[in-house]
N, C-alpha and C. Protein backbone atom coordinates (compact mmCIF):
# COMPACT_ATOMS: atom_id res chain seq x y z
N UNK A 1 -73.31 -61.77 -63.09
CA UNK A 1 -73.52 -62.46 -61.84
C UNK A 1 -72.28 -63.27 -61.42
N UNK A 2 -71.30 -63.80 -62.37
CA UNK A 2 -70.59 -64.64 -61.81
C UNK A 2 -69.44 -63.82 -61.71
N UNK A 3 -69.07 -62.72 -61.89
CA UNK A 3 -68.40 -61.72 -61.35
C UNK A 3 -68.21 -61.70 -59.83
N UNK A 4 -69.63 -61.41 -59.15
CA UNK A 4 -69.86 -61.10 -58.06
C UNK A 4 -69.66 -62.09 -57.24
N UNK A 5 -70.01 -63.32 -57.84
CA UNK A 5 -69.74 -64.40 -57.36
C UNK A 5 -68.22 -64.81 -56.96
N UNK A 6 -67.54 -64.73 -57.74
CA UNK A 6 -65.84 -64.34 -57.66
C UNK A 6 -65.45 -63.35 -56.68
N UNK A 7 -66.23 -61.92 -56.84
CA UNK A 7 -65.30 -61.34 -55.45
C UNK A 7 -65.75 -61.67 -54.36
N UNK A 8 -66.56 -62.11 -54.06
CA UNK A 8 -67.39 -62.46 -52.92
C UNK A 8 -66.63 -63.74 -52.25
N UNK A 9 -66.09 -64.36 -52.99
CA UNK A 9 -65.50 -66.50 -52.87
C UNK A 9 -63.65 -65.28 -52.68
N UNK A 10 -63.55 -63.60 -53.68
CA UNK A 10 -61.84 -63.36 -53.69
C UNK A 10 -62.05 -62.92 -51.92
N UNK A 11 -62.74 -62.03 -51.55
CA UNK A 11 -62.84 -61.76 -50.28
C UNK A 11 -63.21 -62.51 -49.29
N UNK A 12 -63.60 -63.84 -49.08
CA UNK A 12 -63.51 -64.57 -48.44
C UNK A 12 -62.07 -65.25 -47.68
N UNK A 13 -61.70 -65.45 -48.96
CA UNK A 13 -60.45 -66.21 -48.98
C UNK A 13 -59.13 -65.29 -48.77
N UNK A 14 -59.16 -63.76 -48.87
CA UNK A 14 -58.33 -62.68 -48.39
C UNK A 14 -58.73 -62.91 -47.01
N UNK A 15 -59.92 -62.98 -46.43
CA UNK A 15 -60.12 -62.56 -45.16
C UNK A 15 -59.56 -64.28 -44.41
N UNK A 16 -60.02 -65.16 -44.80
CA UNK A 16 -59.10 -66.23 -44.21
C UNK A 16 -57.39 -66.31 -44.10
N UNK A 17 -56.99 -65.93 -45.14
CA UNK A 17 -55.42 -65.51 -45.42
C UNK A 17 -54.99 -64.56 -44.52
N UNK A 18 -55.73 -63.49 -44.71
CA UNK A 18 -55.21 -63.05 -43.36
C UNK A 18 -55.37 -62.91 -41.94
N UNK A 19 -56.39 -63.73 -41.76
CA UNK A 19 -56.58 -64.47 -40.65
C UNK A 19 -55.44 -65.23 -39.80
N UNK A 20 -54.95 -65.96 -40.49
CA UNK A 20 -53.32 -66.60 -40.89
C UNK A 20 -52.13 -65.85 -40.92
N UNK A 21 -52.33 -65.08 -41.21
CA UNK A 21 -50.90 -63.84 -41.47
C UNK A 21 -50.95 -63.17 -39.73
N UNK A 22 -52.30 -62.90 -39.71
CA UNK A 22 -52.44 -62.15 -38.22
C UNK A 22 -51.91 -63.08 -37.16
N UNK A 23 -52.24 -64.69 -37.06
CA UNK A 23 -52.13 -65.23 -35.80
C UNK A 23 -51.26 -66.44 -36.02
N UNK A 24 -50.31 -66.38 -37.35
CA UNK A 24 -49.23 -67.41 -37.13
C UNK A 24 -48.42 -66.47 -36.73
N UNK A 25 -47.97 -65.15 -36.53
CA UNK A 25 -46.95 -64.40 -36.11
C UNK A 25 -47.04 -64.06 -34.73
N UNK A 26 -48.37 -64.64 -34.17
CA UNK A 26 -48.57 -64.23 -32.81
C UNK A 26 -48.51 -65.50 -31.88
N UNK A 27 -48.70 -66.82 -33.30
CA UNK A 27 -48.39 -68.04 -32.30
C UNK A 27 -46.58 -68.08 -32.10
N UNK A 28 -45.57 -67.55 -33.09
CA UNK A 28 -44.53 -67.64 -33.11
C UNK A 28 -44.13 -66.71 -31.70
N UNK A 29 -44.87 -65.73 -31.06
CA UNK A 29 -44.45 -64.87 -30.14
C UNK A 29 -44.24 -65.52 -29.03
N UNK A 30 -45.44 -66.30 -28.92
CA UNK A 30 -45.88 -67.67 -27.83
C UNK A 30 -44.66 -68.81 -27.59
N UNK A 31 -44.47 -69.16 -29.25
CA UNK A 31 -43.72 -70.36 -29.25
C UNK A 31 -42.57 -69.90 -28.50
N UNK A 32 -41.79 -68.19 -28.89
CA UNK A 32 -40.44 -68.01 -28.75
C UNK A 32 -40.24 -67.68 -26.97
N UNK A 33 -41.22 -67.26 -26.42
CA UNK A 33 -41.63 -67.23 -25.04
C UNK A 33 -41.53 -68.89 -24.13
N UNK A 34 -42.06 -69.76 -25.06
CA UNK A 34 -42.07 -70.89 -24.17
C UNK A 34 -41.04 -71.86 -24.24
N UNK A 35 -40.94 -72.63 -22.82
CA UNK A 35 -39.55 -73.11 -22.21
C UNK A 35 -40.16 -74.68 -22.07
N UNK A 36 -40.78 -74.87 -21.81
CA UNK A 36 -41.16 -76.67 -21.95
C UNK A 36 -41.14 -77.40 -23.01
N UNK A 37 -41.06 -78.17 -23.19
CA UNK A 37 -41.02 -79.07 -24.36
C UNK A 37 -42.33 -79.36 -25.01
N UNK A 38 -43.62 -79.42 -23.70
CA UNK A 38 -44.59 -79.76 -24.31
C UNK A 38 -45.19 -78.45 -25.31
N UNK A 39 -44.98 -77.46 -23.98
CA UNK A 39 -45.56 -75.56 -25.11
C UNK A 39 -44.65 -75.62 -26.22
N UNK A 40 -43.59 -76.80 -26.47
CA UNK A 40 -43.03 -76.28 -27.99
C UNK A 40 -43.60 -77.45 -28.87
N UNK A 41 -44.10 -78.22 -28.26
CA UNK A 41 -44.12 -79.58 -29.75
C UNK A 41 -46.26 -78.71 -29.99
N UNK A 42 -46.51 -78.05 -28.85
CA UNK A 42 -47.99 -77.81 -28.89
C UNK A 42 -47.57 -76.90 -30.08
N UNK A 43 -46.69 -75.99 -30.13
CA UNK A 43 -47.23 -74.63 -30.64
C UNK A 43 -46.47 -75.14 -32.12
N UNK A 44 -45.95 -75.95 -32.83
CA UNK A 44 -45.38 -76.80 -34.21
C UNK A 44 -46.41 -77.11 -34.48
N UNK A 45 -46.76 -77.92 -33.93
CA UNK A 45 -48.63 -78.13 -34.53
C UNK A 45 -49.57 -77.69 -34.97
N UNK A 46 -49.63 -76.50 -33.80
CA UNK A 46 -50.96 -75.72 -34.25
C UNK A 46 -50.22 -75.02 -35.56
N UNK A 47 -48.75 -74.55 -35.39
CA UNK A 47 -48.02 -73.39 -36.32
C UNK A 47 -48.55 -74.36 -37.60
N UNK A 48 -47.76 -75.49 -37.65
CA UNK A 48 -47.90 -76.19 -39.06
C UNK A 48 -49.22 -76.37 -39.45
N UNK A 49 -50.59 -77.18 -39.16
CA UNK A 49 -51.92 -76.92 -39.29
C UNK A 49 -52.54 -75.32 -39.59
N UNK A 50 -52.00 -74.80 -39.23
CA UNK A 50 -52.09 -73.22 -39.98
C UNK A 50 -51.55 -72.76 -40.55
N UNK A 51 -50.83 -73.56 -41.10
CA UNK A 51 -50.19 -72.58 -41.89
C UNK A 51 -50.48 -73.50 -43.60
N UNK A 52 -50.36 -75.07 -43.23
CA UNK A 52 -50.82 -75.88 -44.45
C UNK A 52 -51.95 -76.15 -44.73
N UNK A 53 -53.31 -76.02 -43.46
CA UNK A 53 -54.20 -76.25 -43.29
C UNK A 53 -55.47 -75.01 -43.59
N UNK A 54 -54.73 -73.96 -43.46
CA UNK A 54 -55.32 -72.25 -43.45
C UNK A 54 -54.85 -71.69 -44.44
N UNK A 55 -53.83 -71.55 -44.46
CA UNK A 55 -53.13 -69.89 -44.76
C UNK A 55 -52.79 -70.37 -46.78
N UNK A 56 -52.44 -71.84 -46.29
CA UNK A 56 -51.70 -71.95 -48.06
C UNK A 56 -52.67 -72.05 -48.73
N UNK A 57 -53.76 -73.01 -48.50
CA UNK A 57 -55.21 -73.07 -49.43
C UNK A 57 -55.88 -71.04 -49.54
N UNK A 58 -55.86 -70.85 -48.66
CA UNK A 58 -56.67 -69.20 -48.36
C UNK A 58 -55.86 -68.97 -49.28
N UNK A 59 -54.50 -68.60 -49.43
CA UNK A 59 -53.85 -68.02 -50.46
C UNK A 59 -53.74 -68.22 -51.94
N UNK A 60 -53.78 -69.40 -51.88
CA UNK A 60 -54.23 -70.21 -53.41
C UNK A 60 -55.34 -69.37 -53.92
N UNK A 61 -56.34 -69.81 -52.93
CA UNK A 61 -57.58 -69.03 -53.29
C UNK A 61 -57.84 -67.81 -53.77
N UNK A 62 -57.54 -66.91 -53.14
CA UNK A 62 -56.72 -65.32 -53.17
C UNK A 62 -56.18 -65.16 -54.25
N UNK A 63 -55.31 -66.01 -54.98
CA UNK A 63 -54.88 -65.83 -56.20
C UNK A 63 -55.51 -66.15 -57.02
N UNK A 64 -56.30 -67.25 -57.05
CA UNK A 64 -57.06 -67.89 -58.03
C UNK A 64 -58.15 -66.76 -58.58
N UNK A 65 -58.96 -66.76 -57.35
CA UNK A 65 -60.02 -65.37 -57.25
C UNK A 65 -59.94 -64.47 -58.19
N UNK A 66 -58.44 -63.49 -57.95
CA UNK A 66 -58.23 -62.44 -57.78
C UNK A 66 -57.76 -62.41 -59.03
N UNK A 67 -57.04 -63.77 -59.87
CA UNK A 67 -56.82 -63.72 -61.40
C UNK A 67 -57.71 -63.63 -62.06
N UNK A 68 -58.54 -64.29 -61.62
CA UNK A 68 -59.86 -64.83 -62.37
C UNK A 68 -60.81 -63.45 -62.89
N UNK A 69 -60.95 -62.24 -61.75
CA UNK A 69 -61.44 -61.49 -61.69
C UNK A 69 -61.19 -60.29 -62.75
N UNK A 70 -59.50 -60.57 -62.79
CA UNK A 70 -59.05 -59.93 -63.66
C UNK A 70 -59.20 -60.02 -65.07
N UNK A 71 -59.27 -61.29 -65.46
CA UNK A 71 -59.40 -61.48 -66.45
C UNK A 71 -60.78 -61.35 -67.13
N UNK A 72 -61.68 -61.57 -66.41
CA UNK A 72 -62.79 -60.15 -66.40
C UNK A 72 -63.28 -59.19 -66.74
N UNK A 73 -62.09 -58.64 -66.21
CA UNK A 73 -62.00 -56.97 -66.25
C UNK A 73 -60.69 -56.88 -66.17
N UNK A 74 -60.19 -56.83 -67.69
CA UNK A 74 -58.74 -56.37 -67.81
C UNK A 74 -58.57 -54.87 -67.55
N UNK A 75 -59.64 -54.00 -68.12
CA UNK A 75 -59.20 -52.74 -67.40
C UNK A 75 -58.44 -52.64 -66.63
N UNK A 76 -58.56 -53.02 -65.51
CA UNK A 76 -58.05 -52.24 -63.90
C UNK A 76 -56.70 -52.84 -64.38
N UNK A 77 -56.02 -53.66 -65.24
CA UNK A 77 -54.39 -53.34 -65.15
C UNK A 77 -54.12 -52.69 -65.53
N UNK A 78 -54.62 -51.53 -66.55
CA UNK A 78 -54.47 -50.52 -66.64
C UNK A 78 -54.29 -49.23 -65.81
N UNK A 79 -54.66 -49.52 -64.60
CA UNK A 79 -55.07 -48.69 -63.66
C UNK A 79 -53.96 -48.39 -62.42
N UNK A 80 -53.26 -47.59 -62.18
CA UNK A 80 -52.00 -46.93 -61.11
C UNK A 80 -52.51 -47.88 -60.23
N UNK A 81 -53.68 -47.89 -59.48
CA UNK A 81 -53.65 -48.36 -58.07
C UNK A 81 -53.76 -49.85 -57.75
N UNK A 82 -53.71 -50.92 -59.61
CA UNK A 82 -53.96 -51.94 -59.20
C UNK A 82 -52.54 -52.25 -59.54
N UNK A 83 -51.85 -51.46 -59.92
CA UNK A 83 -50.19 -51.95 -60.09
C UNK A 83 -49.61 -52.02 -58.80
N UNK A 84 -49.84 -51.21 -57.71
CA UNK A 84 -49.53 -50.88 -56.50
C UNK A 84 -50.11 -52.28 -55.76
N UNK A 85 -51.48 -52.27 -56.27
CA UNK A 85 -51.96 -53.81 -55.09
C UNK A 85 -51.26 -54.84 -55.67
N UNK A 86 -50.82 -54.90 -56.87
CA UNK A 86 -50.43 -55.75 -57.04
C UNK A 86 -48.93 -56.41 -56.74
N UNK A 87 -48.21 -55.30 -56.87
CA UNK A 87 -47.28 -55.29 -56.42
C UNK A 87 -47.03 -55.85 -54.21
N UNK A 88 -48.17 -54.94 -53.83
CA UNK A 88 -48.49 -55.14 -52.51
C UNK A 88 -48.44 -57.02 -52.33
N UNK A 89 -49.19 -57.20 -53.23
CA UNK A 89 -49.78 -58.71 -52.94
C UNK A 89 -48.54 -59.96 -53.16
N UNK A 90 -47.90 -59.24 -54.18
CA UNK A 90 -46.77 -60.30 -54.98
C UNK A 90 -45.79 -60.31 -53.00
N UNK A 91 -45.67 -58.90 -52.39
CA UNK A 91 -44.92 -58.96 -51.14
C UNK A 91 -45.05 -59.39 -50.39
N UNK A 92 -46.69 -59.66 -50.00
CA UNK A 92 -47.37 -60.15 -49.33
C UNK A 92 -47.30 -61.58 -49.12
N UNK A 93 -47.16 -62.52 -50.40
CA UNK A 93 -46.63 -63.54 -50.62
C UNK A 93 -45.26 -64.28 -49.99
N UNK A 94 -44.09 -63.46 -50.10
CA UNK A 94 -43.10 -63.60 -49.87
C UNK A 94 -42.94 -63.72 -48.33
N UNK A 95 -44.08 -62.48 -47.82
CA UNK A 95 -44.20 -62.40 -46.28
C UNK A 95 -44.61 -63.72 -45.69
N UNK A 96 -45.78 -64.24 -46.70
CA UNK A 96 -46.11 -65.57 -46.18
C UNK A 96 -45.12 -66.41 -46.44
N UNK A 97 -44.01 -66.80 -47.39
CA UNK A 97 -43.19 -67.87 -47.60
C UNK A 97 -42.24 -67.25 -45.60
N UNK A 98 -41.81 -66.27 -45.84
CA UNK A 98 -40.86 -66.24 -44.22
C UNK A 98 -41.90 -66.23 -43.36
N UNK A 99 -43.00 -66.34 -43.00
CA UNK A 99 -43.57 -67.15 -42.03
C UNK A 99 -43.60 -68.50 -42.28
N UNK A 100 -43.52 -69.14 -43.19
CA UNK A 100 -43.40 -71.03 -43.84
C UNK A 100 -41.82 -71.40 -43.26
N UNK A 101 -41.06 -70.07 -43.47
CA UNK A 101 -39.61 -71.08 -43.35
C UNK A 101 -39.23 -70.97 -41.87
N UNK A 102 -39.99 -69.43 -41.01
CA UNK A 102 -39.82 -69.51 -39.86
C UNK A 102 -40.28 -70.93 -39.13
N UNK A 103 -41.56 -71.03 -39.53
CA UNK A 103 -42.22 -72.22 -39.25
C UNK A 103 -41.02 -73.47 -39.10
N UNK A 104 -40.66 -73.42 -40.23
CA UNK A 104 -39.49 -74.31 -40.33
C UNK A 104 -38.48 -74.58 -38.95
N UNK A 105 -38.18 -73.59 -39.04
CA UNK A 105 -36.78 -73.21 -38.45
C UNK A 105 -37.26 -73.47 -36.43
N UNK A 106 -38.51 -72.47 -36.34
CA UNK A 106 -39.26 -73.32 -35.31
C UNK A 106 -38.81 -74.98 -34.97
N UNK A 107 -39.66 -75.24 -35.95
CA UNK A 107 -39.60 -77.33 -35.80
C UNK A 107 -38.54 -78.00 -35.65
N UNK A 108 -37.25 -77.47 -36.20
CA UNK A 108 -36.12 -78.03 -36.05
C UNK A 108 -35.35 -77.52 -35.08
N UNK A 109 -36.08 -76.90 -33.90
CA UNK A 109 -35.23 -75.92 -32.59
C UNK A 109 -34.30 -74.93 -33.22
N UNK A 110 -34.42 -74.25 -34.12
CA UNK A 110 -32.96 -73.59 -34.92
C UNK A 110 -33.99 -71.93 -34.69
N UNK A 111 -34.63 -71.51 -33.67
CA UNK A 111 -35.20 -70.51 -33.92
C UNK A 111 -34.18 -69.30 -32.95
N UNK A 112 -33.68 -68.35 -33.20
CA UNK A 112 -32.77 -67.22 -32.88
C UNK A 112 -33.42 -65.89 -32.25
N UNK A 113 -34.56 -65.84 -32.79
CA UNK A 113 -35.54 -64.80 -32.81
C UNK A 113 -36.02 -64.92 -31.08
N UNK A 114 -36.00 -63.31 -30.92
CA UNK A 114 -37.08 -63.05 -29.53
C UNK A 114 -38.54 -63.23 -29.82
N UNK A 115 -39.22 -62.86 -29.38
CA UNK A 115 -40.36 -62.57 -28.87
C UNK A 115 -40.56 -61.42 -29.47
N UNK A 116 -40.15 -60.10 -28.80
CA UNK A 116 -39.73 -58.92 -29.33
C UNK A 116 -39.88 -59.17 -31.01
N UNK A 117 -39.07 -59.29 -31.59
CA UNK A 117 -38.99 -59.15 -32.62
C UNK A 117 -39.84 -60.00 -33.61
N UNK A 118 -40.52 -60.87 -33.10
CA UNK A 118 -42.40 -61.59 -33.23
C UNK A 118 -43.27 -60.35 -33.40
N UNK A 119 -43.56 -59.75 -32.02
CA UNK A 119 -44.13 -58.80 -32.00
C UNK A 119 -44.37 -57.63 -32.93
N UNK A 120 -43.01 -57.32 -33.53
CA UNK A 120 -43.04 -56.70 -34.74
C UNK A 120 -43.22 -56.79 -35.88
N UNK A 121 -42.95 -58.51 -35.79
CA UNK A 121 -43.44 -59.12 -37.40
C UNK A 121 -44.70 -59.16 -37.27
N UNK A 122 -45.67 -59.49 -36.29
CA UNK A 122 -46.86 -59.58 -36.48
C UNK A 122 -47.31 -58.37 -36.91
N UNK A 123 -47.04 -57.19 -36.77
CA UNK A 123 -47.12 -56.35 -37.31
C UNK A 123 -47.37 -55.64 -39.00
N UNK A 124 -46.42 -56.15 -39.42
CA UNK A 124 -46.43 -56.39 -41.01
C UNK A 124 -47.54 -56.37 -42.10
N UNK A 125 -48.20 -57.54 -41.86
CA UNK A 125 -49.71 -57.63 -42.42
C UNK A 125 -50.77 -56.66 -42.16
N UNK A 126 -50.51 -55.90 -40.89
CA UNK A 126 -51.10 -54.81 -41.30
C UNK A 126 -51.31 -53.71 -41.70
N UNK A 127 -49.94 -53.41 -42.18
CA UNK A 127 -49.95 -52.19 -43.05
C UNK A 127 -50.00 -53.13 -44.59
N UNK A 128 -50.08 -54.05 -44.91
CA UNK A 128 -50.49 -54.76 -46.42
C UNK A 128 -51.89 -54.47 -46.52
N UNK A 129 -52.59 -54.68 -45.39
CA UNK A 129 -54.45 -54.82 -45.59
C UNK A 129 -54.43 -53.39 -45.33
N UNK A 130 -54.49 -52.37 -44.73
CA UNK A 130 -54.62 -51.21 -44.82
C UNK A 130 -54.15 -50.40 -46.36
N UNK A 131 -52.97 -50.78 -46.39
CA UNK A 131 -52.55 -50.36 -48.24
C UNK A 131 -53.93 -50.98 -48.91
N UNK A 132 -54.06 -52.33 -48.97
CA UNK A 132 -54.40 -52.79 -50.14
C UNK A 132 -56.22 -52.53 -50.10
N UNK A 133 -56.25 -52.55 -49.05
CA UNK A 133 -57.75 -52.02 -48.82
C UNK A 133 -58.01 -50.42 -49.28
N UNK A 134 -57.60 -49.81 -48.92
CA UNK A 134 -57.13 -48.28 -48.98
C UNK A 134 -57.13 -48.03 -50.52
N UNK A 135 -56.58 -48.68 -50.96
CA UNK A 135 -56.54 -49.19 -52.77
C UNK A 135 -57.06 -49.15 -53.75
N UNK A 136 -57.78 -50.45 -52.95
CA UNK A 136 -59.03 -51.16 -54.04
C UNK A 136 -60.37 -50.20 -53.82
N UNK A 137 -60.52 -49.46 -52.62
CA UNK A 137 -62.01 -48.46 -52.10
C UNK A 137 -61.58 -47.27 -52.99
N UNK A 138 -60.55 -46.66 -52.18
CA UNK A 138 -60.04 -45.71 -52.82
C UNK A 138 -60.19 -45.46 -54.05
N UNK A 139 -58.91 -45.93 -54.76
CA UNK A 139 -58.38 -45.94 -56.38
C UNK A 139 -57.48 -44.48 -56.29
N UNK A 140 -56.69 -44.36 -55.90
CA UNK A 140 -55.78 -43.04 -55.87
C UNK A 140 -55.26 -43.22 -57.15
N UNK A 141 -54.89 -44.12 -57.96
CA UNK A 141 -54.04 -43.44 -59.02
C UNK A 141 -55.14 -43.74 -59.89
């Protein structure tokens, strides 16, 4: 039972995470679009509150979960397709640290980036949840 209980609290907290992954890259599209001062101190705010407020706890979680689970059921490291998610996830991570430093770079006016090229980052996260989903249902290897 407390298995279930775990993926249930790991998939929660994936689906909040990337909740976060999806719409801090789409508030950055916004931010890089807007020319007032007020649409920029608005969109630091919401960026930072989502990203310390959402995305870092969700991710904690996500890991916590998702160790926990493992340890469980050591099997599946045995297993091709959880080397792959795992690997997926460790990237996934990193994806979230360059949305943290964009964030950054945002707040201190030092941002270089179009819009355009927002657009494409928002992009990103979803070929991670499609892999990693694809994955874990699956099991290809």
């Amino acid at each position: 039972m407390l298995y279930l209980w775990l993926k249930a609290f790991h998939i929660i907290s994936i689906v909040c995470w990337f909740a976060g992954l999806f719409y801090l890259p789409r508030l950055f599209v916004y931010h890089a679009q807007s020319e007032d001062s007020v649409s920029k101190e608005r969109f630091i705010i919401m960026e930072r509150k989502l990203y310390r407020g959402i995305m870092g706890p969700a991710m904690i979680a996500s890991l916590i979960f998702g160790g926990w689970l493992l340890m469980l059921n050591p099997g599946f490291l045995s297993q091709g397709w959880m080397h792959v998610k795992l690997t997926l996830v460790f990237l996934l991570i990193g994806y979230h640290h360059m949305c943290g430093a964009q964030l950054k770079r945002f707040a201190r006016g030092e941002n270089k980036r179009t819009h355009v090229f927002y657009r494409w980052f928002n992009e990103v996260p979803v070929v991670f949840l499609l892999a990693i989903v694809i994955l874990v249902v699956v099991k290809p290897f």
